[in-house]
N, C-alpha and C. Protein backbone atom coordinates (compact mmCIF):
# COMPACT_ATOMS: atom_id res chain seq x y z
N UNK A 1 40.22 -181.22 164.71
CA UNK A 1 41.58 -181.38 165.16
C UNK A 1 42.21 -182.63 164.52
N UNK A 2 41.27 -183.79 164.09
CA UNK A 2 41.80 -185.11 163.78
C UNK A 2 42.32 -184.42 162.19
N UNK A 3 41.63 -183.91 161.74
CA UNK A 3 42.13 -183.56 160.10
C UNK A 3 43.23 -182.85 160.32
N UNK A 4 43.44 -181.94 161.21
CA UNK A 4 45.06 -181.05 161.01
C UNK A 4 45.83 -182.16 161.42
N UNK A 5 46.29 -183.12 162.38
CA UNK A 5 47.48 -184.10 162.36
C UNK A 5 47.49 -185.07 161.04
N UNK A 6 45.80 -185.12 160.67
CA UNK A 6 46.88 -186.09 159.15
C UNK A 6 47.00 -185.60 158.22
N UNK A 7 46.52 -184.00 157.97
CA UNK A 7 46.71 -183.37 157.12
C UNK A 7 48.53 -182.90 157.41
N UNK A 8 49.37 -182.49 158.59
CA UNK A 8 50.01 -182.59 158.54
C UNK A 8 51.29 -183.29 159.01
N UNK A 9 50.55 -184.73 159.21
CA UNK A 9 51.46 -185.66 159.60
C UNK A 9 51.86 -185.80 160.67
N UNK A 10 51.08 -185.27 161.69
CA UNK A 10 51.64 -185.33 162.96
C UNK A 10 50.51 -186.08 163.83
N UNK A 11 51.18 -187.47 163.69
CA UNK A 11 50.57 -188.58 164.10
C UNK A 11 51.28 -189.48 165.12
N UNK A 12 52.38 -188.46 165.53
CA UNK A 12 53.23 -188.65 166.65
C UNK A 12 52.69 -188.44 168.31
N UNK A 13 52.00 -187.28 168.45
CA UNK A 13 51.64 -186.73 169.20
C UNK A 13 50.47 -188.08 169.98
N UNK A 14 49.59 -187.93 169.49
CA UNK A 14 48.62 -189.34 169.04
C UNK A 14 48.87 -190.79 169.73
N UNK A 15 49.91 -191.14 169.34
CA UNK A 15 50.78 -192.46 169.36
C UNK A 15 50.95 -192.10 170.90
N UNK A 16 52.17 -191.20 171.39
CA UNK A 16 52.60 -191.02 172.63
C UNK A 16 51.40 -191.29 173.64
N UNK A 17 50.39 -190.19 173.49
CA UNK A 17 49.28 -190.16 174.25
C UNK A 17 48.60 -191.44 174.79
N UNK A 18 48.93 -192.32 173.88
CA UNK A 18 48.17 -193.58 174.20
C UNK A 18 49.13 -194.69 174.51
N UNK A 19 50.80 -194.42 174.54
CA UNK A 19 51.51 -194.97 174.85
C UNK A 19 51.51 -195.54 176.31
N UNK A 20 51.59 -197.01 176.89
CA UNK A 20 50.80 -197.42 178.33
C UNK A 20 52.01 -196.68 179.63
N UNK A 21 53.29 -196.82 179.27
CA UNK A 21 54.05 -195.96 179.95
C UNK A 21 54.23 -194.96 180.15
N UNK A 22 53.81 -194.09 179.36
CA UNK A 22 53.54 -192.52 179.54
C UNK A 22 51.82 -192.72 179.85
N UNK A 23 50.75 -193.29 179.57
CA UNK A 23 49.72 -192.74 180.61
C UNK A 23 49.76 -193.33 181.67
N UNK A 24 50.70 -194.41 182.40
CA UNK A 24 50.97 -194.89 183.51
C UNK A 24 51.18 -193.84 184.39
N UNK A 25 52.37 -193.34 183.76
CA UNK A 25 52.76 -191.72 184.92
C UNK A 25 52.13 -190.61 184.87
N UNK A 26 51.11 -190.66 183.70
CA UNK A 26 49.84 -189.66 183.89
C UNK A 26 48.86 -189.42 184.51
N UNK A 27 49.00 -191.56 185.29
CA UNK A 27 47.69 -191.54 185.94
C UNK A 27 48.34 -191.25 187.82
N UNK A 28 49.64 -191.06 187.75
CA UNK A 28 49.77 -191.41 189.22
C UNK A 28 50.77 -189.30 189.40
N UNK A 29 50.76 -188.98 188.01
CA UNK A 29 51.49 -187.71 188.39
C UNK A 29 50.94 -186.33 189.10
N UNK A 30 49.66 -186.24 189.36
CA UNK A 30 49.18 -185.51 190.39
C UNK A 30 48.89 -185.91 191.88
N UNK A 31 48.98 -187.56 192.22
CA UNK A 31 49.25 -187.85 193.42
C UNK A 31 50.56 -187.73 193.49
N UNK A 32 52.01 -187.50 192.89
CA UNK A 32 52.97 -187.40 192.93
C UNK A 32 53.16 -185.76 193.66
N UNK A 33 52.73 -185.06 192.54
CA UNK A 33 52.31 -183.80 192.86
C UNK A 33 52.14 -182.97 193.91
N UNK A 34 50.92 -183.95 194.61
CA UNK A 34 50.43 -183.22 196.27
C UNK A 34 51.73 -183.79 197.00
N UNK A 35 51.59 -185.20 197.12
CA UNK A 35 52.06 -185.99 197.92
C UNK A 35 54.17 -185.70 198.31
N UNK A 36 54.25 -185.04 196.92
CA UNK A 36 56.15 -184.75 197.29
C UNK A 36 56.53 -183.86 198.37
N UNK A 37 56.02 -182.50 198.20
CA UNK A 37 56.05 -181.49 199.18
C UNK A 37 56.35 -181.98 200.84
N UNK A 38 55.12 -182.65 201.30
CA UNK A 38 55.29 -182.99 202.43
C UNK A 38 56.18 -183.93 202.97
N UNK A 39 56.44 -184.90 202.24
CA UNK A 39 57.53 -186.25 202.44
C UNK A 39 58.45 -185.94 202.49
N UNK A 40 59.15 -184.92 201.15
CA UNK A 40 60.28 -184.45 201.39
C UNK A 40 60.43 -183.45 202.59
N UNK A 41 59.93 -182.51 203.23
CA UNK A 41 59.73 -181.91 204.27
C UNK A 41 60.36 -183.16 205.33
N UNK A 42 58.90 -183.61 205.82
CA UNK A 42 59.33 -184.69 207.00
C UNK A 42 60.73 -185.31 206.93
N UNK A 43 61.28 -185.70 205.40
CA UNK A 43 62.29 -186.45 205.68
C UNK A 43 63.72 -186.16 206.30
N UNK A 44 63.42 -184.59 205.31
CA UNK A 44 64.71 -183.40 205.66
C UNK A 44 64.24 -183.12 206.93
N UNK A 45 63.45 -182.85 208.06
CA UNK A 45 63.37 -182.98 209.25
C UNK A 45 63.82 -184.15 210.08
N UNK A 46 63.62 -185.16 210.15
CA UNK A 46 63.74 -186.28 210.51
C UNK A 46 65.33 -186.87 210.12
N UNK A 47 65.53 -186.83 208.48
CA UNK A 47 66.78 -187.39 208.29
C UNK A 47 68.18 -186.48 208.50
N UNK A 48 68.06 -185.29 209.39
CA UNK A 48 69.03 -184.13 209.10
C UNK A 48 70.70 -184.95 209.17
N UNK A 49 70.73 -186.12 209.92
CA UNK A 49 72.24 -186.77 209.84
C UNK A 49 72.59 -187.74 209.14
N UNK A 50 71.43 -187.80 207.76
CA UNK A 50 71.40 -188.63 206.88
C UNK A 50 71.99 -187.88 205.65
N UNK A 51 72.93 -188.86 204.67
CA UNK A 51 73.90 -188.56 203.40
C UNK A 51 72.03 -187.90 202.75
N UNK A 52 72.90 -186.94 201.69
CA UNK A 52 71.81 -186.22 200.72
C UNK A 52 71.34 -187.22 199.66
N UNK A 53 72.54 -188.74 199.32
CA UNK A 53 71.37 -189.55 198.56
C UNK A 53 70.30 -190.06 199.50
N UNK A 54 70.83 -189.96 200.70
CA UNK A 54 69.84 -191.37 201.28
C UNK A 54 68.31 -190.80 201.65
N UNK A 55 68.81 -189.87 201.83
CA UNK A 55 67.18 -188.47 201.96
C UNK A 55 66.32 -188.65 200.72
N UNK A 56 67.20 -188.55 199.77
CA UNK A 56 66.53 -188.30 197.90
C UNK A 56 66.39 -190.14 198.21
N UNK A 57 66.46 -190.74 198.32
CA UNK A 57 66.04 -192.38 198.07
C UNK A 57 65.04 -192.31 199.30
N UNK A 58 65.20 -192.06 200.04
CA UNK A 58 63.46 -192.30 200.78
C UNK A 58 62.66 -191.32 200.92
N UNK A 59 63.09 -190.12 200.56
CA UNK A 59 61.84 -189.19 200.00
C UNK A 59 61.16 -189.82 198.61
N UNK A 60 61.64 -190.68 198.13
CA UNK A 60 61.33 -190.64 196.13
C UNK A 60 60.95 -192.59 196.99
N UNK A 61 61.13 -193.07 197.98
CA UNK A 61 60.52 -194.29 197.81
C UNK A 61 59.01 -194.08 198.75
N UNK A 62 59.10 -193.20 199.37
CA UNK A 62 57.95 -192.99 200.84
C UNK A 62 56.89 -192.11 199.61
N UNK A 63 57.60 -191.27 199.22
CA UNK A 63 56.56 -190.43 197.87
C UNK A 63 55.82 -191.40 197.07
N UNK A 64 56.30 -192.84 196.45
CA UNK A 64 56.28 -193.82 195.70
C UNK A 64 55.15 -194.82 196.18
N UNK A 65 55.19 -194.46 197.17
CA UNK A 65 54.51 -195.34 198.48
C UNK A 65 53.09 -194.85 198.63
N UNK A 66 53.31 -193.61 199.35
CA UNK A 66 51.86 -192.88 199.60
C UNK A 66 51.17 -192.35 198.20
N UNK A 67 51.30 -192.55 197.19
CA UNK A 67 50.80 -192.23 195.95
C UNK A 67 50.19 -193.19 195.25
């Protein structure tokens, strides 16, 4: 596989993979994964007389949290 990217120059792919910000969110994107479903649930239960950002900002900070 290493000979087909430099045989055809695609040494992009490569680079990304090992880029620390993209495997940062690689390492936390399947606790993201499990963990959204339910938060957002509870929140839309809990927040029903809350504005639709303020739901999406503490579903995405409580998700942020438990992950």
């Amino acid at each position: 596989m290493r000979s087909f990217y430099r045989r055809r120059g695609l040494r992009l792919l490569p680079a990304l993979m090992q880029w620390r910000p993209l495997a940062a969110v690689g390492a936390v994107s399947h606790g993201l994964y499990l963990w959204h479903p339910a938060v957002f649930s509870v929140v839309q239960r809990l927040g029903t007389d809350w504005t639709v950002p303020t739901r999406l900002a503490t579903a995405g900070i409580a998700t942020a949290v438990f992950t």
